[in-house]
PDB file of N, CA and C in Angstrom:
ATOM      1  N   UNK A   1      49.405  -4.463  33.876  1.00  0.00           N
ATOM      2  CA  UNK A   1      49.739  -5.862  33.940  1.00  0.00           C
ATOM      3  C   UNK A   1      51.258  -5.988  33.951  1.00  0.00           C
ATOM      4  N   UNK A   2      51.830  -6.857  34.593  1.00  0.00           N
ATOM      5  CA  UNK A   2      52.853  -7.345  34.790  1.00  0.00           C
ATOM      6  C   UNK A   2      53.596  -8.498  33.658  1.00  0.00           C
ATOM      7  N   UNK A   3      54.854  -8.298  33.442  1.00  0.00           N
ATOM      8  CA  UNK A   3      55.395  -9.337  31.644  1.00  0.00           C
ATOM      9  C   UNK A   3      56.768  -9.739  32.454  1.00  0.00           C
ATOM     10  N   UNK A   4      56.980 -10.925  32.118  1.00  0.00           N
ATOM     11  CA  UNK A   4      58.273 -11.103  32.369  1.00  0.00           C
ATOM     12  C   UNK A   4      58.978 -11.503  31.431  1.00  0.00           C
ATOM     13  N   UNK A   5      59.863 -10.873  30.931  1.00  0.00           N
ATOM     14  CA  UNK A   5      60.438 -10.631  29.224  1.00  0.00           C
ATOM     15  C   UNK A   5      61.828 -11.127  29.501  1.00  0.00           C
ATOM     16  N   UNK A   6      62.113 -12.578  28.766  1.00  0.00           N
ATOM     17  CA  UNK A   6      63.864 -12.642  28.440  1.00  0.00           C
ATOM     18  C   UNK A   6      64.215 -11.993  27.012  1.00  0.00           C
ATOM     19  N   UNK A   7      65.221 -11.646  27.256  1.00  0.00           N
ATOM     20  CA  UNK A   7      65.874 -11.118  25.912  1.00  0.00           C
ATOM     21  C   UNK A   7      67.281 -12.065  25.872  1.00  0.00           C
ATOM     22  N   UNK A   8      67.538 -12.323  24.346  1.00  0.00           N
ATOM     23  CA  UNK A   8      69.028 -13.157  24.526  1.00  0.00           C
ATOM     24  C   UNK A   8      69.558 -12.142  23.533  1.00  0.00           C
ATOM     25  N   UNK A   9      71.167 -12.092  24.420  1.00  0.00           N
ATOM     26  CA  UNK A   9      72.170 -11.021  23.520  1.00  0.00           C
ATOM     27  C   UNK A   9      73.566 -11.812  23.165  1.00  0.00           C
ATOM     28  N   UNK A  10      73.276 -11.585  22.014  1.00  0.00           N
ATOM     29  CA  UNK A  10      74.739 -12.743  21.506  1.00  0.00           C
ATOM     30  C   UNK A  10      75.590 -11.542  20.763  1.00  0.00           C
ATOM     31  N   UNK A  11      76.879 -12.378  21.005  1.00  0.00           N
ATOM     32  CA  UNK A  11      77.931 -11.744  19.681  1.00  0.00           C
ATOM     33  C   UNK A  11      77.645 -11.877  18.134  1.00  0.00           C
ATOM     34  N   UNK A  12      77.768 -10.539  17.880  1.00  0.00           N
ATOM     35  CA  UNK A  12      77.329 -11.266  16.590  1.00  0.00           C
ATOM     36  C   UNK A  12      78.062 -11.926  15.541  1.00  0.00           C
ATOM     37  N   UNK A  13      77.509 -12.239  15.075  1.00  0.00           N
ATOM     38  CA  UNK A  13      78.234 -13.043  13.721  1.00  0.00           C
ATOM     39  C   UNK A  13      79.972 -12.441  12.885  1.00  0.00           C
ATOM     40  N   UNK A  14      80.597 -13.095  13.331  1.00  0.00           N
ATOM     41  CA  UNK A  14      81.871 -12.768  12.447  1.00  0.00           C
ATOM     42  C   UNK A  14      82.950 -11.493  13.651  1.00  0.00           C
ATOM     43  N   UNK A  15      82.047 -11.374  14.537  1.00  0.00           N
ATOM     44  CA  UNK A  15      82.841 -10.774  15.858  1.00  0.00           C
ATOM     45  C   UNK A  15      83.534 -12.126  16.786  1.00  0.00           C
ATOM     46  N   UNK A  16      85.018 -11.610  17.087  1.00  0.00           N
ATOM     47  CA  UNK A  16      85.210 -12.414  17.935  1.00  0.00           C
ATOM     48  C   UNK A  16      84.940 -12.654  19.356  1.00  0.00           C
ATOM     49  N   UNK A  17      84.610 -14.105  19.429  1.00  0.00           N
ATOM     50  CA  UNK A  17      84.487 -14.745  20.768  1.00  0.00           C
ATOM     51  C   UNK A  17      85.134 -15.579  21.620  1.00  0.00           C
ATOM     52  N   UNK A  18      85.931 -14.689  22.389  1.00  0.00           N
ATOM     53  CA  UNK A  18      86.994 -15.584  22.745  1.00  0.00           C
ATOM     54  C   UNK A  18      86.415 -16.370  24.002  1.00  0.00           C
ATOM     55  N   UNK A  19      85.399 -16.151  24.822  1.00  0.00           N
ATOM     56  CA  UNK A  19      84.889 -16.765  25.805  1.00  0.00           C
ATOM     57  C   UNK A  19      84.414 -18.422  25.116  1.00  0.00           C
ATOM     58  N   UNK A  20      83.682 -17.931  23.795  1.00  0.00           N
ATOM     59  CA  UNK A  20      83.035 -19.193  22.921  1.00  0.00           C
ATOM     60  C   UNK A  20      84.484 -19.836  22.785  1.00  0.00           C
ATOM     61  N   UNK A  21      85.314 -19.216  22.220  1.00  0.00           N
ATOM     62  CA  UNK A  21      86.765 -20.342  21.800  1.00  0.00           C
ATOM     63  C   UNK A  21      86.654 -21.030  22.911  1.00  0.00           C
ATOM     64  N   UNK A  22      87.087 -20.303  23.849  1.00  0.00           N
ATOM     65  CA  UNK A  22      88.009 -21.067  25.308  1.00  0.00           C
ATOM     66  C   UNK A  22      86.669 -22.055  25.586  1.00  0.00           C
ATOM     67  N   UNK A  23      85.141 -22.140  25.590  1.00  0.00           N
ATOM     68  CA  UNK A  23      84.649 -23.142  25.985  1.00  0.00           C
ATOM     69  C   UNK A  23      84.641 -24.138  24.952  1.00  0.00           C
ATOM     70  N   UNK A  24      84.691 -23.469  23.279  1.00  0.00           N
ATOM     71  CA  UNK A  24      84.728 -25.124  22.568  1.00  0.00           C
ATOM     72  C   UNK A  24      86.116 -26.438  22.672  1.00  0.00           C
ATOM     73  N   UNK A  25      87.024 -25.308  22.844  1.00  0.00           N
ATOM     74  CA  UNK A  25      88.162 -25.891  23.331  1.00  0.00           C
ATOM     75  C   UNK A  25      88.433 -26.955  24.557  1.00  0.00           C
ATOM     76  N   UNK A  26      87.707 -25.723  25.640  1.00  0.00           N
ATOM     77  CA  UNK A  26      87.712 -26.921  27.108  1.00  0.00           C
ATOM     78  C   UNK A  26      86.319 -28.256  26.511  1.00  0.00           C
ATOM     79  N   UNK A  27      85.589 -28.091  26.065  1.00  0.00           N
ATOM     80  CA  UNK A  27      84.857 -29.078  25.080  1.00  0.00           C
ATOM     81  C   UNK A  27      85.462 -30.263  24.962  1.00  0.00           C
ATOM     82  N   UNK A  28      86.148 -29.933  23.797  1.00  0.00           N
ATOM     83  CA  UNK A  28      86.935 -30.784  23.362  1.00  0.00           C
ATOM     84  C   UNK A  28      88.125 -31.660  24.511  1.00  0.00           C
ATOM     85  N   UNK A  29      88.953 -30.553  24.968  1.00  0.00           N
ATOM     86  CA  UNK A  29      89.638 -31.122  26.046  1.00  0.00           C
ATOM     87  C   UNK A  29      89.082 -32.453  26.922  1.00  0.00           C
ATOM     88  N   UNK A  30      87.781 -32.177  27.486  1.00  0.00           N
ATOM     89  CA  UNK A  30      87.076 -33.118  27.910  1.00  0.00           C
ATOM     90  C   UNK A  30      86.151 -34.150  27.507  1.00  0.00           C
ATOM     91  N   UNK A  31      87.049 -34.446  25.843  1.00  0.00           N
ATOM     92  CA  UNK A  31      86.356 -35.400  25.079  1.00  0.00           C
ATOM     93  C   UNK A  31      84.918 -35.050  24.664  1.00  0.00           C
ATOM     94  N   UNK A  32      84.905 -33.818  24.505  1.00  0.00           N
ATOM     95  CA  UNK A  32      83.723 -34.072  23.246  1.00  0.00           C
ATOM     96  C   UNK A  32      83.792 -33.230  22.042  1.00  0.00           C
ATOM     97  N   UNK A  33      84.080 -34.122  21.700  1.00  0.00           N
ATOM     98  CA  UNK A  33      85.170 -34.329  20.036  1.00  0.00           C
ATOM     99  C   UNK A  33      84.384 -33.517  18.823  1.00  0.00           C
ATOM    100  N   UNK A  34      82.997 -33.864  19.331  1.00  0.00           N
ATOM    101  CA  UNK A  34      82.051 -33.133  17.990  1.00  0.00           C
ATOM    102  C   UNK A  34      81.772 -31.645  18.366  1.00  0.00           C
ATOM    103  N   UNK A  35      82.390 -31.115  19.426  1.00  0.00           N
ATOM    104  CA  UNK A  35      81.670 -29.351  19.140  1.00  0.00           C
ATOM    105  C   UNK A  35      82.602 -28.776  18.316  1.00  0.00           C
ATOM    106  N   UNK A  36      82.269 -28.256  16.936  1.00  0.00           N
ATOM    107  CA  UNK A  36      83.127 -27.477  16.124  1.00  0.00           C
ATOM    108  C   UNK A  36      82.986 -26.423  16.914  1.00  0.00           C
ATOM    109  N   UNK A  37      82.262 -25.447  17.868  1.00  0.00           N
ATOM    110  CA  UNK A  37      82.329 -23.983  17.718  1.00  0.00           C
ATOM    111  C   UNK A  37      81.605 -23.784  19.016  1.00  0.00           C
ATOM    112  N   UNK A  38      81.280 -22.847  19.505  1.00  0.00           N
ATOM    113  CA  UNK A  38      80.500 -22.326  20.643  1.00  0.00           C
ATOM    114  C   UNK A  38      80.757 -21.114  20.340  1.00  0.00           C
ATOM    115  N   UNK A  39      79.050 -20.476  20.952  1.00  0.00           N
ATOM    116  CA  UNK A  39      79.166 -18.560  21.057  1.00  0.00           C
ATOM    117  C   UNK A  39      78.627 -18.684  22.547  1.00  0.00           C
ATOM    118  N   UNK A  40      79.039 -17.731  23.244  1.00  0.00           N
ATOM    119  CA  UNK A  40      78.081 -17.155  24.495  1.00  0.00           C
ATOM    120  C   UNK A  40      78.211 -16.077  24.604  1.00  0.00           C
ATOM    121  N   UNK A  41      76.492 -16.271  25.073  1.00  0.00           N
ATOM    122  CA  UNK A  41      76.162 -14.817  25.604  1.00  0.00           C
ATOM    123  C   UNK A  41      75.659 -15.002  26.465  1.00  0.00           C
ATOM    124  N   UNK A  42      74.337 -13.715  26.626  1.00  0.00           N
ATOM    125  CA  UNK A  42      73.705 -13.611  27.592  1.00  0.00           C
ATOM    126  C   UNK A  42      72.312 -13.382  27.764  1.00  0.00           C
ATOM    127  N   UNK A  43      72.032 -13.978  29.024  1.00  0.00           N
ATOM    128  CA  UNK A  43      70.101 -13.633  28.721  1.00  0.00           C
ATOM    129  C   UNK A  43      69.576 -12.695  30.253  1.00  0.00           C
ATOM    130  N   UNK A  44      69.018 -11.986  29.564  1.00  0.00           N
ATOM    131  CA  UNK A  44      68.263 -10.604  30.569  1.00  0.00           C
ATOM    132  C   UNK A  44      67.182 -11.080  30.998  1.00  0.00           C
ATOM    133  N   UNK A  45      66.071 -11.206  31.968  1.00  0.00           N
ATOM    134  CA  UNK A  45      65.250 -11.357  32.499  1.00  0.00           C
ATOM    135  C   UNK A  45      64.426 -10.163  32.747  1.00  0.00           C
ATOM    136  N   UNK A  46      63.851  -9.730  32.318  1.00  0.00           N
ATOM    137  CA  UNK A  46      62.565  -8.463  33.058  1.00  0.00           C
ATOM    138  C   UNK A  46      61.829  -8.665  33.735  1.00  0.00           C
ATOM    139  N   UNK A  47      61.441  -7.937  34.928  1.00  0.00           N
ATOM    140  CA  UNK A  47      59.668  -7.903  34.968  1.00  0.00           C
ATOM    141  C   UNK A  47      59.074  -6.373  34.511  1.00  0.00           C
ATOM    142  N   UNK A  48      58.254  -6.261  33.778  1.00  0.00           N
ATOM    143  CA  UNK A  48      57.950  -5.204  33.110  1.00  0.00           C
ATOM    144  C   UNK A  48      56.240  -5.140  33.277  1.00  0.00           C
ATOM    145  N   UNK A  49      56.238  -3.329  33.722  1.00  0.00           N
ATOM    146  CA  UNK A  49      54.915  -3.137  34.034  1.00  0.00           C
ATOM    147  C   UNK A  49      54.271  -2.369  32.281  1.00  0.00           C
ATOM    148  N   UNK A  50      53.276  -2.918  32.023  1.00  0.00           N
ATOM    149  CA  UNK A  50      53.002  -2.887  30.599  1.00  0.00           C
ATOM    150  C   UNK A  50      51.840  -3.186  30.081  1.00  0.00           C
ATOM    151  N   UNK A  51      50.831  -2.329  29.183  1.00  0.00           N
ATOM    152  CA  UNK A  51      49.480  -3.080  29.262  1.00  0.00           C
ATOM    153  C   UNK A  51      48.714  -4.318  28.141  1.00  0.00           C
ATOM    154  N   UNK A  52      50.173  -4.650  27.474  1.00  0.00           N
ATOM    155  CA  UNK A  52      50.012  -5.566  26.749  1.00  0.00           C
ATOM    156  C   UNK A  52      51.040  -5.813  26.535  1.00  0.00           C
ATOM    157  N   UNK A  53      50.999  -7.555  25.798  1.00  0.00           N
ATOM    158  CA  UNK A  53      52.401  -8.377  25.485  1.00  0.00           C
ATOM    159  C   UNK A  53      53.247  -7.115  24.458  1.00  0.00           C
ATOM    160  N   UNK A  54      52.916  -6.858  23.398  1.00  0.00           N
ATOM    161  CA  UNK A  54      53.244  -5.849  22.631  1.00  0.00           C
ATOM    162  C   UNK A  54      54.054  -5.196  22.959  1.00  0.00           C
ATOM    163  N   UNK A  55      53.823  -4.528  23.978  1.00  0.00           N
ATOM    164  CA  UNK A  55      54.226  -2.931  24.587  1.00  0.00           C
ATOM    165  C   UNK A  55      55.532  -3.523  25.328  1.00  0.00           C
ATOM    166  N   UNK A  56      55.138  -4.141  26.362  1.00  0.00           N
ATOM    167  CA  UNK A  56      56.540  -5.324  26.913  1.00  0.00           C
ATOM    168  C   UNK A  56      57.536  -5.622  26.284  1.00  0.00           C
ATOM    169  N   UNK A  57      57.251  -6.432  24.718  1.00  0.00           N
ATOM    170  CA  UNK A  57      58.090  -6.135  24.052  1.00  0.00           C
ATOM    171  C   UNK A  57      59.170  -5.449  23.206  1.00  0.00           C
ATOM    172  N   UNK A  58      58.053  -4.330  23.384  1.00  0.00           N
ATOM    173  CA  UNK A  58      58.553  -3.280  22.689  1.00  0.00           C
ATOM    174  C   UNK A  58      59.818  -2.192  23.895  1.00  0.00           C
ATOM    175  N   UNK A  59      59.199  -2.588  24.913  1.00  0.00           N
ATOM    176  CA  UNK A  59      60.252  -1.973  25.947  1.00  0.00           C
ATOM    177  C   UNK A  59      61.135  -2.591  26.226  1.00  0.00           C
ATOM    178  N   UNK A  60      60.982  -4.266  26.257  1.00  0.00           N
ATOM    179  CA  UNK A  60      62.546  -4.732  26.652  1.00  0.00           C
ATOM    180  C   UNK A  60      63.831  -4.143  24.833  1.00  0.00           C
ATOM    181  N   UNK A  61      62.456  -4.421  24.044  1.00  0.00           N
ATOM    182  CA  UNK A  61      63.450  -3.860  22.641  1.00  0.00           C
ATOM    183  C   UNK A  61      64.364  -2.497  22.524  1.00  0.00           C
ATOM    184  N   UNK A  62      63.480  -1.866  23.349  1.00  0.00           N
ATOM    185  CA  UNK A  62      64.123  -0.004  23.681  1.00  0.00           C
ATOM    186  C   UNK A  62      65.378  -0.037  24.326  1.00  0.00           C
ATOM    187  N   UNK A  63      65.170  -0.778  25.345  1.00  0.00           N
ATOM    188  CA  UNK A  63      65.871  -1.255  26.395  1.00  0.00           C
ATOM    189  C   UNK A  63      67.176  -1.856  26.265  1.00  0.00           C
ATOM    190  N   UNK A  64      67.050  -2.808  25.049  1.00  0.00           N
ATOM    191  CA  UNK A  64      68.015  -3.103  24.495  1.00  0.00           C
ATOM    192  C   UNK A  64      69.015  -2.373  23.786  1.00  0.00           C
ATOM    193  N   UNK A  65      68.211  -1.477  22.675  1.00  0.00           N
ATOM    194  CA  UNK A  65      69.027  -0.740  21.843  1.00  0.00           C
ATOM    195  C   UNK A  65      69.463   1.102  22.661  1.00  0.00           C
ATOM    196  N   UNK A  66      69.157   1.020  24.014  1.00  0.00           N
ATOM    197  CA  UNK A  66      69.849   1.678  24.633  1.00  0.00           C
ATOM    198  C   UNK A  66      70.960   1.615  25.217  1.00  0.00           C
ATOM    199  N   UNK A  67      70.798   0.441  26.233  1.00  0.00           N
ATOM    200  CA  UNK A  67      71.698   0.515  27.227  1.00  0.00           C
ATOM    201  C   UNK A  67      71.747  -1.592  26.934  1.00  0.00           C
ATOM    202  N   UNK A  68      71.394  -2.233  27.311  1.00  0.00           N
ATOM    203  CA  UNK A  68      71.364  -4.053  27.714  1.00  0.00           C
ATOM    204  C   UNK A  68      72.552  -4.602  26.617  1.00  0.00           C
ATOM    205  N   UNK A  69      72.350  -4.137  25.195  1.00  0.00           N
ATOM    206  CA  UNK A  69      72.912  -4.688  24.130  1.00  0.00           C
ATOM    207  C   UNK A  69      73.907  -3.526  23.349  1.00  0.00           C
ATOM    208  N   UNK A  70      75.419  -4.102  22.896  1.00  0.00           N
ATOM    209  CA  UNK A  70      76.166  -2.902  22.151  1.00  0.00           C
ATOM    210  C   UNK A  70      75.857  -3.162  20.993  1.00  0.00           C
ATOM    211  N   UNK A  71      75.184  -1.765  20.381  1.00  0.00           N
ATOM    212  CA  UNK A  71      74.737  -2.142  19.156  1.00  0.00           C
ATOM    213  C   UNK A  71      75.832  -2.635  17.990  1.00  0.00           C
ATOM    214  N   UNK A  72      77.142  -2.568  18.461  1.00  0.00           N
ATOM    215  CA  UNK A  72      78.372  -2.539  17.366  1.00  0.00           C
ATOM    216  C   UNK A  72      78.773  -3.982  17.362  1.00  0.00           C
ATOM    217  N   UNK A  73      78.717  -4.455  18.162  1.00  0.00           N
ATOM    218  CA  UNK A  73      79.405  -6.091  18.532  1.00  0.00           C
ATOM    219  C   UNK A  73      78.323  -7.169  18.890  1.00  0.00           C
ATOM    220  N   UNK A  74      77.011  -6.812  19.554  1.00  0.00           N
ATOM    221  CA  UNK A  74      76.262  -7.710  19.934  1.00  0.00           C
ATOM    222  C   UNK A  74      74.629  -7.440  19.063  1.00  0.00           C
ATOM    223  N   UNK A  75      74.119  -8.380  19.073  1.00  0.00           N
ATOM    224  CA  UNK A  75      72.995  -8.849  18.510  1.00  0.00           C
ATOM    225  C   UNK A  75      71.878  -9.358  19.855  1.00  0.00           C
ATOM    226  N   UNK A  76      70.343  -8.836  19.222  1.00  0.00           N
ATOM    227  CA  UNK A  76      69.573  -9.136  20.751  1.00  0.00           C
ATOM    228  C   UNK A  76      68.278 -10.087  20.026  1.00  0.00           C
ATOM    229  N   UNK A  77      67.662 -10.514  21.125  1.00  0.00           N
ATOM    230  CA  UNK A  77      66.513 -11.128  20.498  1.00  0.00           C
ATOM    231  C   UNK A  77      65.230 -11.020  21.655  1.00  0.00           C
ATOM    232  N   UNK A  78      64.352 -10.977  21.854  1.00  0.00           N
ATOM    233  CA  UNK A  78      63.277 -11.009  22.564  1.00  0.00           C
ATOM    234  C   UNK A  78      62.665 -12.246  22.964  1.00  0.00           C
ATOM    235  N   UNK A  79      63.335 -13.070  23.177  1.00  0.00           N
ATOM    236  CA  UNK A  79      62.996 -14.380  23.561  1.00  0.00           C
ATOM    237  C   UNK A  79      61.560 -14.621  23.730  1.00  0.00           C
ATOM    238  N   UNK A  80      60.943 -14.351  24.870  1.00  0.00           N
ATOM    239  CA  UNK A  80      59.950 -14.470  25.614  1.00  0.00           C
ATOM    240  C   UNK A  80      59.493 -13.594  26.255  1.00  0.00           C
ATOM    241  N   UNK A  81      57.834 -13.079  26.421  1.00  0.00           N
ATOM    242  CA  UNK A  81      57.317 -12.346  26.981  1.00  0.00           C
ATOM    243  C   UNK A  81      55.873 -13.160  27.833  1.00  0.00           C
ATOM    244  N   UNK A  82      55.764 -13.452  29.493  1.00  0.00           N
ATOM    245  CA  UNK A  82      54.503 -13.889  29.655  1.00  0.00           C
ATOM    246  C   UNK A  82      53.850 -13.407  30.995  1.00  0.00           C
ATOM    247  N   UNK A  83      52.671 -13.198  31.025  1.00  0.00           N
ATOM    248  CA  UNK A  83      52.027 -12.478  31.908  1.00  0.00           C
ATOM    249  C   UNK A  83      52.557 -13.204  33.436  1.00  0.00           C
ATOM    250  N   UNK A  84      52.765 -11.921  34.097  1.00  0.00           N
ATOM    251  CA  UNK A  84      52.892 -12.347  35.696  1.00  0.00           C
ATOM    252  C   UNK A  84      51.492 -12.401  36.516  1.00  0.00           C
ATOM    253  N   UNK A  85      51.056 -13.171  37.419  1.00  0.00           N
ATOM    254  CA  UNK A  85      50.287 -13.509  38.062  1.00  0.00           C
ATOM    255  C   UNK A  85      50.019 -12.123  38.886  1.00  0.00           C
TER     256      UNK A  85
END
């Protein structure tokens, strides 16, 4: 069966983000006064051949802590996993 798995990879906590600065900033610049902060990252998309949601998950997770995500600076999450047609 076929999974199509997002994973989201953020900076983590207390690492700097200077991409997040420069957008809460341009934020603000353009009047909107209330964003204290912004982080960005990024989100991975899979299609993954796999014979259950489980396993899918478990491979975009491998996947991650190999190569997708640095384990030193970034943080991952498994968003979503759902069967392809």
């Amino acid at each position: 069966m076929r999974w199509r798995v997002r994973v989201r990879i953020m900076p983590r906590q207390g690492i700097l983000d200077p991409q997040g600065q420069a957008v809460a900033h341009a934020l603000g610049s353009l009047g909107f006064a209330g964003v204290a902060a912004a982080r960005v990252g990024r989100t991975v998309e899979l299609a993954l051949d796999a014979p259950a949601e489980a396993d899918a998950r478990d491979a975009a997770k491998r996947m991650c802590e190999r190569l997708l995500a640095n384990p030193v600076t970034e943080d991952f999450v498994v968003d979503t996993a759902e069967a392809l047609a």
